[in-house]
Protein backbone atom coordinates (compact mmCIF):
# COMPACT_ATOMS: atom_id res chain seq x y z
CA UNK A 1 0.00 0.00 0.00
CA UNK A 2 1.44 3.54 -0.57
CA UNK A 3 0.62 6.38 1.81
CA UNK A 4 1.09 10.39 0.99
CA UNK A 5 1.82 12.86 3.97
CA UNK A 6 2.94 16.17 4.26
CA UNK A 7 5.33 14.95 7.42
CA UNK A 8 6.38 11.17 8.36
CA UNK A 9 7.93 10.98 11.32
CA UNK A 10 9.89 8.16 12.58
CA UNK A 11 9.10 7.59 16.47
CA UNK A 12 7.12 8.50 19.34
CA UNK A 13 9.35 9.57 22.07
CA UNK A 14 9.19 13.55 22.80
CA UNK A 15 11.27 14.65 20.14
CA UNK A 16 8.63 12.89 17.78
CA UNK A 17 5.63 13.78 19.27
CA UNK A 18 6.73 17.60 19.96
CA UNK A 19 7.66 17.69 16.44
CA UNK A 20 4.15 16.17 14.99
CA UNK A 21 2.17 18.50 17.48
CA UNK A 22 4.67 21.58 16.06
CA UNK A 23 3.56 20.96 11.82
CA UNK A 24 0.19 19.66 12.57
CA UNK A 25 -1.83 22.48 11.87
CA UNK A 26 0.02 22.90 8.48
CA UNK A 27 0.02 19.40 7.19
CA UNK A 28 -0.93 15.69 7.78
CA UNK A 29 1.16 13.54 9.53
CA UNK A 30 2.21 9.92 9.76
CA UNK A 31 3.59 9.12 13.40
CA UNK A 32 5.24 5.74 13.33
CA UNK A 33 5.57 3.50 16.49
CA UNK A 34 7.48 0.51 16.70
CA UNK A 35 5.51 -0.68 18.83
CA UNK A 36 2.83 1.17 20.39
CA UNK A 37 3.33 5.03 21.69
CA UNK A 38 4.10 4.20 25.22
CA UNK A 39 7.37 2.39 24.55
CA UNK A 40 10.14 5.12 23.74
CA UNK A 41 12.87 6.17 25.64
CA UNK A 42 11.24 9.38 27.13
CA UNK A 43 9.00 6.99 29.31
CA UNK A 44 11.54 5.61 31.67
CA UNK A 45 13.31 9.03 31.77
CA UNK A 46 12.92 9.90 35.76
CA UNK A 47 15.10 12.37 36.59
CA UNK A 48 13.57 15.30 34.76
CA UNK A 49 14.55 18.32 32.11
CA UNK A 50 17.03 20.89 32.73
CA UNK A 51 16.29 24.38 32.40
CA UNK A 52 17.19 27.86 33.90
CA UNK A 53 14.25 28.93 35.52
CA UNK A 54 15.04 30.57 38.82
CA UNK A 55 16.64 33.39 37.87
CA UNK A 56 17.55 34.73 41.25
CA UNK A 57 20.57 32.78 41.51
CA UNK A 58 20.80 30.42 38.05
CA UNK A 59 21.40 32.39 34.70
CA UNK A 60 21.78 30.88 31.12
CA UNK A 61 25.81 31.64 31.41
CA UNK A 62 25.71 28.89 34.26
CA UNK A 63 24.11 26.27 32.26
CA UNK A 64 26.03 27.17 29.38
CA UNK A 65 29.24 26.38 31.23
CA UNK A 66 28.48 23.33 32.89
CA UNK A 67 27.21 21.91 29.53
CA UNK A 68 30.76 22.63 27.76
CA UNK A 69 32.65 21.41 30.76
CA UNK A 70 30.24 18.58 31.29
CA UNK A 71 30.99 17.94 27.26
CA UNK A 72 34.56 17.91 27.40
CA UNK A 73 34.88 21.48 25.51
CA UNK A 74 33.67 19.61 22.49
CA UNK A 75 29.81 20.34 22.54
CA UNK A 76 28.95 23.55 19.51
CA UNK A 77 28.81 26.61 21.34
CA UNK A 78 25.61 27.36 19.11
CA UNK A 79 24.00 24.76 19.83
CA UNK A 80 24.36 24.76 23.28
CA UNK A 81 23.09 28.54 23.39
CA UNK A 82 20.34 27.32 21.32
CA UNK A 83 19.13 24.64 23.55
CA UNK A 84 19.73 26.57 26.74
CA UNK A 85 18.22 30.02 25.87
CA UNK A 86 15.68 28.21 24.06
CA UNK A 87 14.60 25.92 26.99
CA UNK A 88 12.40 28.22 29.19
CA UNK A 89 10.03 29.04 26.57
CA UNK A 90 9.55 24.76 25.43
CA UNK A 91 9.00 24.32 29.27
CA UNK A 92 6.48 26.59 28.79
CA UNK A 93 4.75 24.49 25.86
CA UNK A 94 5.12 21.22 27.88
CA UNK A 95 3.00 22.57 30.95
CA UNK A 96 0.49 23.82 28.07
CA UNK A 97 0.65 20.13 26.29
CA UNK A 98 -0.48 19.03 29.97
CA UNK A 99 2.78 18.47 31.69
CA UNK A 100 2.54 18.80 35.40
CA UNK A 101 6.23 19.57 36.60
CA UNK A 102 6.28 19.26 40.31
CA UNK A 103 5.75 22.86 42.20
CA UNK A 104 6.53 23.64 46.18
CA UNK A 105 4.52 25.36 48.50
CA UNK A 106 4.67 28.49 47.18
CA UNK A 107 3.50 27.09 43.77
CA UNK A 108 7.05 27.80 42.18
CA UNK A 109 8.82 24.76 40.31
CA UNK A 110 10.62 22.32 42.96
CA UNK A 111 13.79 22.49 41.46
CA UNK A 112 16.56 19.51 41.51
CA UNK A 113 20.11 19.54 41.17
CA UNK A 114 21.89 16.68 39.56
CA UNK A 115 25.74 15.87 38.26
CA UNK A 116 27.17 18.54 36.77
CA UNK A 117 25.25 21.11 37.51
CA UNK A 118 26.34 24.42 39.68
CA UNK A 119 22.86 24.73 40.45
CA UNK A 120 19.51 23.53 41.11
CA UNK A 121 17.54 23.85 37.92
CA UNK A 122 15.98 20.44 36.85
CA UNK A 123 12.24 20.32 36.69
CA UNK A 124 10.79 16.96 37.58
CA UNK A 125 7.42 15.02 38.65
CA UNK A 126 8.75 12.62 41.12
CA UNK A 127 10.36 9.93 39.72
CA UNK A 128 8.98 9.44 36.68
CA UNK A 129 9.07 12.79 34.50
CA UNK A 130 9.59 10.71 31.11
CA UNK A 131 6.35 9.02 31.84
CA UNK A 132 4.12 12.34 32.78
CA UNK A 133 5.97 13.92 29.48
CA UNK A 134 5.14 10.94 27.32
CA UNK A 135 1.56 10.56 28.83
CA UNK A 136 0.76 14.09 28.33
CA UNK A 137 2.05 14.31 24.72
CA UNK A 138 0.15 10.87 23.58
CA UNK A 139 -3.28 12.34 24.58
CA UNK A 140 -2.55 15.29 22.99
CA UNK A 141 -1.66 13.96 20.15
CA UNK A 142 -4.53 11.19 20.32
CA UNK A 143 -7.19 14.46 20.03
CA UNK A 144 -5.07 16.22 17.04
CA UNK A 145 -7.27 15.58 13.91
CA UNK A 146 -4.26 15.96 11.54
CA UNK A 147 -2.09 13.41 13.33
CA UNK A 148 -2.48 9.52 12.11
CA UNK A 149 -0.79 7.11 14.18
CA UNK A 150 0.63 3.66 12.99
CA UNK A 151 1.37 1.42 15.67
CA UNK A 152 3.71 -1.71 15.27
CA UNK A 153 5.28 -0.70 12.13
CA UNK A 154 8.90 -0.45 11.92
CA UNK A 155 10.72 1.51 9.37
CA UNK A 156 13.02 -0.39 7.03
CA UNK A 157 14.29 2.55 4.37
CA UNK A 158 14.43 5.47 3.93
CA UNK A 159 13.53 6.14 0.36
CA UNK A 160 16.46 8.30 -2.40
CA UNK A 161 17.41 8.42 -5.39
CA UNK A 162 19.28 4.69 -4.72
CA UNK A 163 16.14 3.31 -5.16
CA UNK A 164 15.25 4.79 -8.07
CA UNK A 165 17.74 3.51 -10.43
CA UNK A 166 20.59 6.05 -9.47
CA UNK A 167 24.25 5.93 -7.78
CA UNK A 168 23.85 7.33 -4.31
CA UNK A 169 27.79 8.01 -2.32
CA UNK A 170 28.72 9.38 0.45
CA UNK A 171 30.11 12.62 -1.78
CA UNK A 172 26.94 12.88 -3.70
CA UNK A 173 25.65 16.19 -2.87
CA UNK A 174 21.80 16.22 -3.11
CA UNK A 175 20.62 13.13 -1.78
CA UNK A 176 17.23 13.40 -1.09
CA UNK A 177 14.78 11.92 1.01
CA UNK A 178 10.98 10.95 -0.34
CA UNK A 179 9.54 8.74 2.73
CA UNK A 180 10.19 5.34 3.84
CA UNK A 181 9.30 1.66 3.31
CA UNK A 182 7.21 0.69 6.46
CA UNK A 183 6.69 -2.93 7.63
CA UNK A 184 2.96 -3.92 9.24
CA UNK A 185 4.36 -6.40 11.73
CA UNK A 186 0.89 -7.38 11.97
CA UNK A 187 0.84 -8.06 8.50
CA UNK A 188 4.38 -8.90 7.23
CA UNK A 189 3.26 -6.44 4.37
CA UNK A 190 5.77 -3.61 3.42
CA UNK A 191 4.12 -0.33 2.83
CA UNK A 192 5.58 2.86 0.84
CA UNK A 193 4.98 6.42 2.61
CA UNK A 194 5.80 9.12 0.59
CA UNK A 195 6.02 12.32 2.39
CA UNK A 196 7.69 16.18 2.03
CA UNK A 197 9.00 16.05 4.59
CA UNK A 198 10.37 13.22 6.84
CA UNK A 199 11.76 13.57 10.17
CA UNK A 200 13.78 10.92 12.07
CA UNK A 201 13.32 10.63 16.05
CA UNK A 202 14.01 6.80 16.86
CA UNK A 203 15.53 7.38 19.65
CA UNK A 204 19.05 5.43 21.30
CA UNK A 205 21.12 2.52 20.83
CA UNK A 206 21.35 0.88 24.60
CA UNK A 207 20.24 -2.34 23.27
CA UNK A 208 23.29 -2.76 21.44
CA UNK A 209 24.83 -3.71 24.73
CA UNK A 210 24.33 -6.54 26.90
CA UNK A 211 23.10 -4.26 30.10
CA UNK A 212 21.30 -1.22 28.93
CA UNK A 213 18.37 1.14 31.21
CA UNK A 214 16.82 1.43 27.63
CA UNK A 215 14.05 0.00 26.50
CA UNK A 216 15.17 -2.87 23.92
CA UNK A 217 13.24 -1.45 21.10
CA UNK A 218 16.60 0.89 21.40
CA UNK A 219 18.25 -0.31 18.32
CA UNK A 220 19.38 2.41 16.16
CA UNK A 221 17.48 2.25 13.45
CA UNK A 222 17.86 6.01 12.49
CA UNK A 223 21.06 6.05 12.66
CA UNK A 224 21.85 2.68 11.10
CA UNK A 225 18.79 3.40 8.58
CA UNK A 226 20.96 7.18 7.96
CA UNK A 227 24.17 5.95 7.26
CA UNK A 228 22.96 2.91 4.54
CA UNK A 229 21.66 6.28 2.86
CA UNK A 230 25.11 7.60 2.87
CA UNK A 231 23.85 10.16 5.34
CA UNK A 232 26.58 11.40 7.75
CA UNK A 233 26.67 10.22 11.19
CA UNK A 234 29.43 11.78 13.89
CA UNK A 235 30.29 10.85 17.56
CA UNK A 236 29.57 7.55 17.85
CA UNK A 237 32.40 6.70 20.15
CA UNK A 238 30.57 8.64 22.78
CA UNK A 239 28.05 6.23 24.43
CA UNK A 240 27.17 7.44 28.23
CA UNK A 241 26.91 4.25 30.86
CA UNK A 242 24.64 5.42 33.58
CA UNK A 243 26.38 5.04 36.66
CA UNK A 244 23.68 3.43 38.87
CA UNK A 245 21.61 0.97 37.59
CA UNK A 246 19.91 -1.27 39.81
CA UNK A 247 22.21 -4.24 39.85
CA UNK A 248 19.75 -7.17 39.55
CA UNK A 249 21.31 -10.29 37.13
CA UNK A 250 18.42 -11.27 34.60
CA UNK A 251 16.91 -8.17 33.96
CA UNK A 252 17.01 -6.58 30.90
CA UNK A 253 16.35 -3.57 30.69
CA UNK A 254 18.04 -2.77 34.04
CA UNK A 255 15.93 -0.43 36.27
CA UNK A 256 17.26 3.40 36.63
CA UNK A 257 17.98 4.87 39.89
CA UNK A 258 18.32 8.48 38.82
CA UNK A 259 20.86 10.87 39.20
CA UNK A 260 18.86 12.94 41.30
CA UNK A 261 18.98 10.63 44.02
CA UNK A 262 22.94 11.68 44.65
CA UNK A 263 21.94 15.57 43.72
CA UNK A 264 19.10 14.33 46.85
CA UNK A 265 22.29 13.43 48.95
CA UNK A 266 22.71 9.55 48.26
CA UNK A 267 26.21 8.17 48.77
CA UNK A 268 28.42 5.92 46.68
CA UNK A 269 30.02 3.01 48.69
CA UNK A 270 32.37 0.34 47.98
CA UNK A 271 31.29 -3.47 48.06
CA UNK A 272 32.87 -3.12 52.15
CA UNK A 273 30.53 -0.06 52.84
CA UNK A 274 33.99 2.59 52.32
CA UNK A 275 33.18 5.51 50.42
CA UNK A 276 35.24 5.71 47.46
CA UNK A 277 34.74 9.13 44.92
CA UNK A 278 37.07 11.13 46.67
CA UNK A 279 39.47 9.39 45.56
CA UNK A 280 38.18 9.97 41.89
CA UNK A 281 36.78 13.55 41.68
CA UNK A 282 36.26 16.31 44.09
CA UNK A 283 33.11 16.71 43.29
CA UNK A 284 32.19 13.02 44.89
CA UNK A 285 29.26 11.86 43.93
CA UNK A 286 27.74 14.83 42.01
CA UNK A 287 30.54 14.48 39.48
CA UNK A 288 29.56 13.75 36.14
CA UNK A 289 28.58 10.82 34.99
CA UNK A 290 31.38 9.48 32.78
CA UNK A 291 33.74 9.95 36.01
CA UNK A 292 31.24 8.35 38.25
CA UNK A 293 30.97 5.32 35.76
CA UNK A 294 35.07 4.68 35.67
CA UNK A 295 34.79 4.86 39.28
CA UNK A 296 32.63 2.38 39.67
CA UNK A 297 33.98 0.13 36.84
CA UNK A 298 37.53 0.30 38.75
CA UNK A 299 36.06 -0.09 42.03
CA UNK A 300 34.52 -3.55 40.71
CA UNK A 301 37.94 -4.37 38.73
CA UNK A 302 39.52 -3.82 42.15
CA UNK A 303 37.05 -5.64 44.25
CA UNK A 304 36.22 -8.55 41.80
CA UNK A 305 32.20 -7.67 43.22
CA UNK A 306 29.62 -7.43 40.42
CA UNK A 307 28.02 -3.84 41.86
CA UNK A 308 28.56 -0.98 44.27
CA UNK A 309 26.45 0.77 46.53
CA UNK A 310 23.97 3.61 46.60
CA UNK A 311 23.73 4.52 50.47
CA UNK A 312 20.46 6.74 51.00
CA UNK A 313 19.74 5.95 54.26
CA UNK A 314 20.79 8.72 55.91
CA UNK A 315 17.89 10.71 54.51
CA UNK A 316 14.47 11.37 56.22
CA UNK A 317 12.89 7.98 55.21
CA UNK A 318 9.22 9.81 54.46
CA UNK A 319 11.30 12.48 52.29
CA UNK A 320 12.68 9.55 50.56
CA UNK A 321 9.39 8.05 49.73
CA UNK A 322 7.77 10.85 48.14
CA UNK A 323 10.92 12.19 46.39
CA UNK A 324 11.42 8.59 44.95
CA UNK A 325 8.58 6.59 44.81
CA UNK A 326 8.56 3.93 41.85
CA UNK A 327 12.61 3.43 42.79
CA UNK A 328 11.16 2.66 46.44
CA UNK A 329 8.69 0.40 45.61
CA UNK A 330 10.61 -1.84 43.02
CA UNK A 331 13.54 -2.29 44.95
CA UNK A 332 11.20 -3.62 48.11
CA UNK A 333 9.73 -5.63 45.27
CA UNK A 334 13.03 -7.58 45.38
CA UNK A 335 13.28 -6.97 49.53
CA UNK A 336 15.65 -4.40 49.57
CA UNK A 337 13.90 -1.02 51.29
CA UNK A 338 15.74 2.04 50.60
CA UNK A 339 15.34 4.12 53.50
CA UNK A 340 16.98 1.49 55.60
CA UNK A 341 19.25 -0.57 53.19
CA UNK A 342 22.05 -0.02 50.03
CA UNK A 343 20.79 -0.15 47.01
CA UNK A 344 23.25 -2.33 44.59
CA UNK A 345 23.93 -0.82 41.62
CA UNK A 346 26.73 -0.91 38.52
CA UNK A 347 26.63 0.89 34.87
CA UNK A 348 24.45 0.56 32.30
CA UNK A 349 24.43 1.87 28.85
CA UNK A 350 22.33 4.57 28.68
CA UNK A 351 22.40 7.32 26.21
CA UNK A 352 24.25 8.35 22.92
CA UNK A 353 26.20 11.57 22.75
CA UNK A 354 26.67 11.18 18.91
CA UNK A 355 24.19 10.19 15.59
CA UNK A 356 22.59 11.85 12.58
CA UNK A 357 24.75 15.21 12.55
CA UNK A 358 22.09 18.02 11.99
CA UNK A 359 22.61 22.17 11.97
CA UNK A 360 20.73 24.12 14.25
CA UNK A 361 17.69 23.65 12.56
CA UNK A 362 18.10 20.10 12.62
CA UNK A 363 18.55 19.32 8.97
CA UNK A 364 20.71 16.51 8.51
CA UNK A 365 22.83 15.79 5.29
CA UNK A 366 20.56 14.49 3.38
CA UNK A 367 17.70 16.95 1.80
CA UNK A 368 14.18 16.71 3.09
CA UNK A 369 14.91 14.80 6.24
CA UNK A 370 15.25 16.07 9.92
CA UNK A 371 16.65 14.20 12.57
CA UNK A 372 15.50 14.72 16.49
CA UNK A 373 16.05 13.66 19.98
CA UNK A 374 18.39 11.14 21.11
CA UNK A 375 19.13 9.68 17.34
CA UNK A 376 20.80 13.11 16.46
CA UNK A 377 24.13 14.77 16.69
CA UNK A 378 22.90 18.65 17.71
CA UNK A 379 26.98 19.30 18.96
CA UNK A 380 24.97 19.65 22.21
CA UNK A 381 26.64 17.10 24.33
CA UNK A 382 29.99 17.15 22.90
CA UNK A 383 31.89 14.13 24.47
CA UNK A 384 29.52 13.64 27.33
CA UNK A 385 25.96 14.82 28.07
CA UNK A 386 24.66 16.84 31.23
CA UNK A 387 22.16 15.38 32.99
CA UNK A 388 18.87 15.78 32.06
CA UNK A 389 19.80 18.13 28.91
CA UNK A 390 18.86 15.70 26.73
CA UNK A 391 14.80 15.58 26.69
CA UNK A 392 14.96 19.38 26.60
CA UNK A 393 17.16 19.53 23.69
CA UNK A 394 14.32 17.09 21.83
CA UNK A 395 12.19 19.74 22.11
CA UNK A 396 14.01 22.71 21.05
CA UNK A 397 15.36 20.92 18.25
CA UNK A 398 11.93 19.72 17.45
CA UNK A 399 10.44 23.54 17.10
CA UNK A 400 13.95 24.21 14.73
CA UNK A 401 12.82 21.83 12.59
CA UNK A 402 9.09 22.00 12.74
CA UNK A 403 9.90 25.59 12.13
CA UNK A 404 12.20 25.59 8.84
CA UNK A 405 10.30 22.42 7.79
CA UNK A 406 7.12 24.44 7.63
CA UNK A 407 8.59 27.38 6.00
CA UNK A 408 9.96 25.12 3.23
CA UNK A 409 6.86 22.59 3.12
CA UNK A 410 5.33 24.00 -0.16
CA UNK A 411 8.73 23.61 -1.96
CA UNK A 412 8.32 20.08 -2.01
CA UNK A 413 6.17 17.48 -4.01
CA UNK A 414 6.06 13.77 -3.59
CA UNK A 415 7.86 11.16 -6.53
CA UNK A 416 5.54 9.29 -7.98
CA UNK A 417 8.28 7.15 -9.08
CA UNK A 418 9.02 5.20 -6.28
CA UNK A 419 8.88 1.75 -7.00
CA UNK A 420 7.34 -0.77 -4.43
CA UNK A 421 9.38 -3.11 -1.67
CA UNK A 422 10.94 -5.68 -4.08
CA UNK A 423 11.26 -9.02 -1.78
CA UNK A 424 10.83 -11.50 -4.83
CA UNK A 425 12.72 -14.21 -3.85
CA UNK A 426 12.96 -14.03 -0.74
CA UNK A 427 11.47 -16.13 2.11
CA UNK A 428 10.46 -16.04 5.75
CA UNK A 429 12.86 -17.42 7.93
CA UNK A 430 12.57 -20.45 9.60
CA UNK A 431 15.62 -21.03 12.19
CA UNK A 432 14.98 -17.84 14.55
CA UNK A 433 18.07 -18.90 16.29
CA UNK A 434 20.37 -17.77 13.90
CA UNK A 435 18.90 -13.98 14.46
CA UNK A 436 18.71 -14.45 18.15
CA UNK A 437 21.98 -16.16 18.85
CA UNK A 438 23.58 -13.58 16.62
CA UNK A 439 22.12 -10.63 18.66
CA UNK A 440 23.51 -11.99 21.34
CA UNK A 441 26.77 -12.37 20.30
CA UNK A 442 26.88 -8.85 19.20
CA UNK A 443 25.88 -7.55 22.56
CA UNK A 444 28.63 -9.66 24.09
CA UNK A 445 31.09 -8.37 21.93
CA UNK A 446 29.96 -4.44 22.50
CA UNK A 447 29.72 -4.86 26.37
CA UNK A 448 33.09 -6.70 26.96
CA UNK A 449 35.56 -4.77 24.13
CA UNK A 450 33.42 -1.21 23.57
CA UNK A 451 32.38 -0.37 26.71
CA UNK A 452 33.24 2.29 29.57
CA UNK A 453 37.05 1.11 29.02
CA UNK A 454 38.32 0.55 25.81
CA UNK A 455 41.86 -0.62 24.06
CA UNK A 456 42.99 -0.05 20.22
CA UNK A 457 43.20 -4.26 20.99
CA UNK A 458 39.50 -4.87 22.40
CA UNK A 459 38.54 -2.44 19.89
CA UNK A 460 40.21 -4.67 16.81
CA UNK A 461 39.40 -7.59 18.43
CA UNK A 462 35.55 -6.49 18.33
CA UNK A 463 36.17 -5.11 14.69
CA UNK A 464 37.16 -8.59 13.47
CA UNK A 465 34.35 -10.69 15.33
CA UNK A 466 31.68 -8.38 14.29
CA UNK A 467 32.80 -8.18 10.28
CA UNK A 468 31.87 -12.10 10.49
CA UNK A 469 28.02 -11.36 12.06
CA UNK A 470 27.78 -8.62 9.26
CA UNK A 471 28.11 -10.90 6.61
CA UNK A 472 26.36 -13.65 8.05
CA UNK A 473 23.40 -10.85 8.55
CA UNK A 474 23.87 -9.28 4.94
CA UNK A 475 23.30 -12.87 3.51
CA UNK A 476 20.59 -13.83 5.99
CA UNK A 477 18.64 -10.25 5.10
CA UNK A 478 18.95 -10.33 1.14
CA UNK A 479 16.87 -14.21 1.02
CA UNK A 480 14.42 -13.55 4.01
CA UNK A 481 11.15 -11.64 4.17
CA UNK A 482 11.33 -8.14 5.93
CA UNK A 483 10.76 -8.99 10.15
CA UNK A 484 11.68 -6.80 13.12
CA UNK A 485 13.99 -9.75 14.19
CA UNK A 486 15.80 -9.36 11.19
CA UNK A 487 16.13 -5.65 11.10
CA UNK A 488 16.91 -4.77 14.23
CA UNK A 489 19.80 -7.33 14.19
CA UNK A 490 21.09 -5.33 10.98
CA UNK A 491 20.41 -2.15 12.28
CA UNK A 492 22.41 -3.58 15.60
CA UNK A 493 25.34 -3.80 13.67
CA UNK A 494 25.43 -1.34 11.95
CA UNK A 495 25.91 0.77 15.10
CA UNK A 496 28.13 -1.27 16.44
CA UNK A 497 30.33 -0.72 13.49
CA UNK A 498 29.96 2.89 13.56
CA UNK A 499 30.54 3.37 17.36
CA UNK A 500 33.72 1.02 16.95
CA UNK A 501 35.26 2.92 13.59
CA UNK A 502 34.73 6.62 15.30
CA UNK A 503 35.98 5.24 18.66
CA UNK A 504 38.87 3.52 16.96
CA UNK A 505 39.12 6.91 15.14
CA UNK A 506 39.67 9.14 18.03
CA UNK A 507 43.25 8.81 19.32
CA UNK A 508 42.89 10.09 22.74
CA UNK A 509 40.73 9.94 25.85
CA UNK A 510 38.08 12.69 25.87
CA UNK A 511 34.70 12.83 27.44
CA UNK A 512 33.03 9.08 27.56
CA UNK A 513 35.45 7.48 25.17
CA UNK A 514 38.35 6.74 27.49
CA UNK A 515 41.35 4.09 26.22
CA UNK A 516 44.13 2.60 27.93
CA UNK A 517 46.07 3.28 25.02
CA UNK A 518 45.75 7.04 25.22
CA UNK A 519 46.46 9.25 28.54
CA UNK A 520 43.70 11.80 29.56
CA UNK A 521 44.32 15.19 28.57
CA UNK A 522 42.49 18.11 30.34
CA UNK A 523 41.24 20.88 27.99
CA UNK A 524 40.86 24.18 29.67
């Protein structure tokens, strides 16, 4: 079946669905879900979104600084300014959209302070912003007349010229974007949606490693689907482990326990009970979180011990409660109550500094298509992002792009060229272990040689074992029918590949990529 919009837009987190509510009024729009709208990264976001908003003692020169020191001084000064100076006013569309940001008793915003920050400036509702923001922007989005939702499709390809006959590299200079082929996984069918404009907001890669917070529909298709269209694709190497994951063997995703718990007051301690980040960073355990996670990975080196601690008890156990509920009640879901015990916890991939380079509009390399959220490159983070900067930077970047997309929209018409989803030939697969047992193998590989500490050897080592699984996957992909299982594992490697090759392209430690081969340097 082919479909015609004005926008398609790939995901449902909040870059997505800001971005969709932003054009509506001016155009249709296809919002596709790989599975339904609830499952995104944004949901299980709980610490909250950075912005200056207390301007008695917090000012945007503050934030500005502790993002470029935070990034290693190699975030884009522009687009830091951008996101910063441009935060206030999307907080102000969130609370509109229905957001309910948590407020003291004077009514003012109860503000957080988290790693990184000089002061307290992150807006939250308890311990689960991500879910109020994503709850919030699905019923709005559910009542907008202009917005079509497609639930359990996945996006396969992006539609250029390759696939209309012509030579596509990565020097040509006007590849253009038309839409996408679309599977129903209901269905098995592959659909064509032709659109104007098409916007990509898939979201992370965490499931490209064996222990990951995200949710494991966190493949990197964007970026893998970007870079097969010769679309460029910078800072890979940088992949942020979240410090404290709740250390429980067998689950996957691992459960969060935010940040804001040690800007709350909690304490890391070794597997003995010692406290151990002064010997690390003055700034204990409010340093950021790339020094926190080598901390904790040498602490468990040294110890041999699968996990640290998170020490909370200290705290006023009712203040505890209320500030952390949902942490509170699933770690006394597995006996283990917070007010009065430690709270084991290690690193977990988490979030992607690097992707689909964009400008400040977020227009990536290739014509006609935007890129959003947590699958883009904005030069926000630079080598390592500041808490919570990362679901406000969705938004800004989603009104830069809703806003030049609009003023562009009527340039565009759709190609009625575009030839249908050839997969003559092809058939479904029948041994499902040679997807699964490669997936796992991949995430093996990425957690044990590309991880928080890296080596030009573990890197080479991973190069070579992975070049194997690509071919195998190649092979596998050109003689099966189009399935999630099948895509995703491509899409997996892809990213692998491309976080390897830019990590094993950077020849020094800086920000989250840190190798043994390679001293840190401090930039000033």
């Amino acid at each position: 079946m082919v479909y015609k919009y004005d926008y398609l837009v790939i995901g449902s987190g909040i870059a997505g669905m800001s971005f969709a509510l932003k054009v509506a009024d001016t155009g249709r729009v296809a919002l596709i879900c790989k599975t339904t709208l609830e499952e995104a990264n944004t949901f299980l976001a709980q610490g909250g979104v950075a912005s200056v908003t207390n301007r008695l003692v917090d000012n945007f020169e503050k934030h500005i600084k502790d993002t470029m020191i935070a990034g290693d001084f190699l975030s884009d000064p522009a687009a830091v300014e951008q996101v910063v100076k441009g935060a206030p006013k999307q907080i102000d569309q969130l609370i509109k959209w229905g957001v309910a940001f948590d407020r003291n008793e004077k009514g003012d915003f109860d503000l957080h302070r988290e790693g990184g920050h000089s002061e307290f400036r992150i807006l939250h509702h308890k311990d689960n912003t991500g879910a109020e923001i994503q709850d919030s922007l699905i019923e709005t989005v559910k009542k907008h007349k202009n917005i079509d939702v497609f639930e359990n499709r996945f996006a396969i390809e992006i539609i250029t010229q390759h696939h209309l006959g012509k030579t596509v590299t990565r020097r040509t200079p006007d590849i253009t974007c038309y839409g996408a082929y679309v599977l129903d996984i209901e269905s098995g069918s592959v659909d064509t949606f032709l659109s104007k404009v098409t916007t990509m907001a898939t979201g992370g890669i965490g499931a490209v490693y064996q222990t990951t917070t995200n949710p494991l529909v966190a493949t990197g298709d964007g970026i893998a689907m970007v870079y097969r269209a010769k679309g460029t694709v910078k800072d890979m190497e940088f992949v942020q482990f979240h410090p404290t994951a709740l250390y429980h063997p067998g689950d996957r995703p691992s459960f969060l326990i935010t940040e804001a718990m040690r800007g709350y007051g909690a304490v890391l301690r070794d597997i003995n009970g010692k406290e151990f980040m002064q010997k690390y960073d003055p700034r204990l355990s409010l340093a950021p979180r790339d020094i926190v996670a080598r901390a904790i990975d040498s602490e468990m080196k040294l110890s041999g011990a699968d996990h640290v601690y998170l020490d909370v008890t200290h705290k006023d156990p009712e203040e505890t409660k209320r500030h952390f509920p949902n942490i509170y009640k699933k770690c006394l879901s597995l006996g283990i109550d917070i007010t009065k015990d430690y709270i084991p916890v290690a690193p977990a991939a988490h979030y992607l500094c690097g992707g689909i380079k964009v400008d400040l509009n977020a227009c990536s390399s290739i014509q006609r298509l935007y890129a959003v959220g947590e699958c883009s490159c904005t030069g926000l983070h630079g080598g390592n992002r500041l808490a919570s900067n990362s679901l406000i930077e969705a938004v800004v970047y989603a009104e830069a792009a809703a806003q030049h997309a609009k003023a562009h929209l009527d340039e565009y018409t759709y190609r009625d060229d575009v030839p249908e989803w050839n997969d003559e030939g092809t058939t479904h697969t029948e041994e499902m272990i040679l997807i699964t047992q490669s997936l796992k193998e991949v995430c093996q590989i990425m957690s044990a040689y590309v991880g928080i500490v890296r080596s030009d050897l573990r890197l080479h080592r991973a190069w070579d074992r992975l070049d194997i699984l690509y071919e195998e996957t190649e092979r596998l992909f050109k003689c099966s029918k189009a399935s999630k299982e099948i895509c995703e594992l491509r899409n997996i490697i892809n990213v692998g590949y491309l976080i390897m090759r830019q990590a094993m392209e950077r020849k020094e430690s800086r920000g989250l990529h840190y190798t043994i081969d390679y001293p840190p340097v401090k930039v000033q």
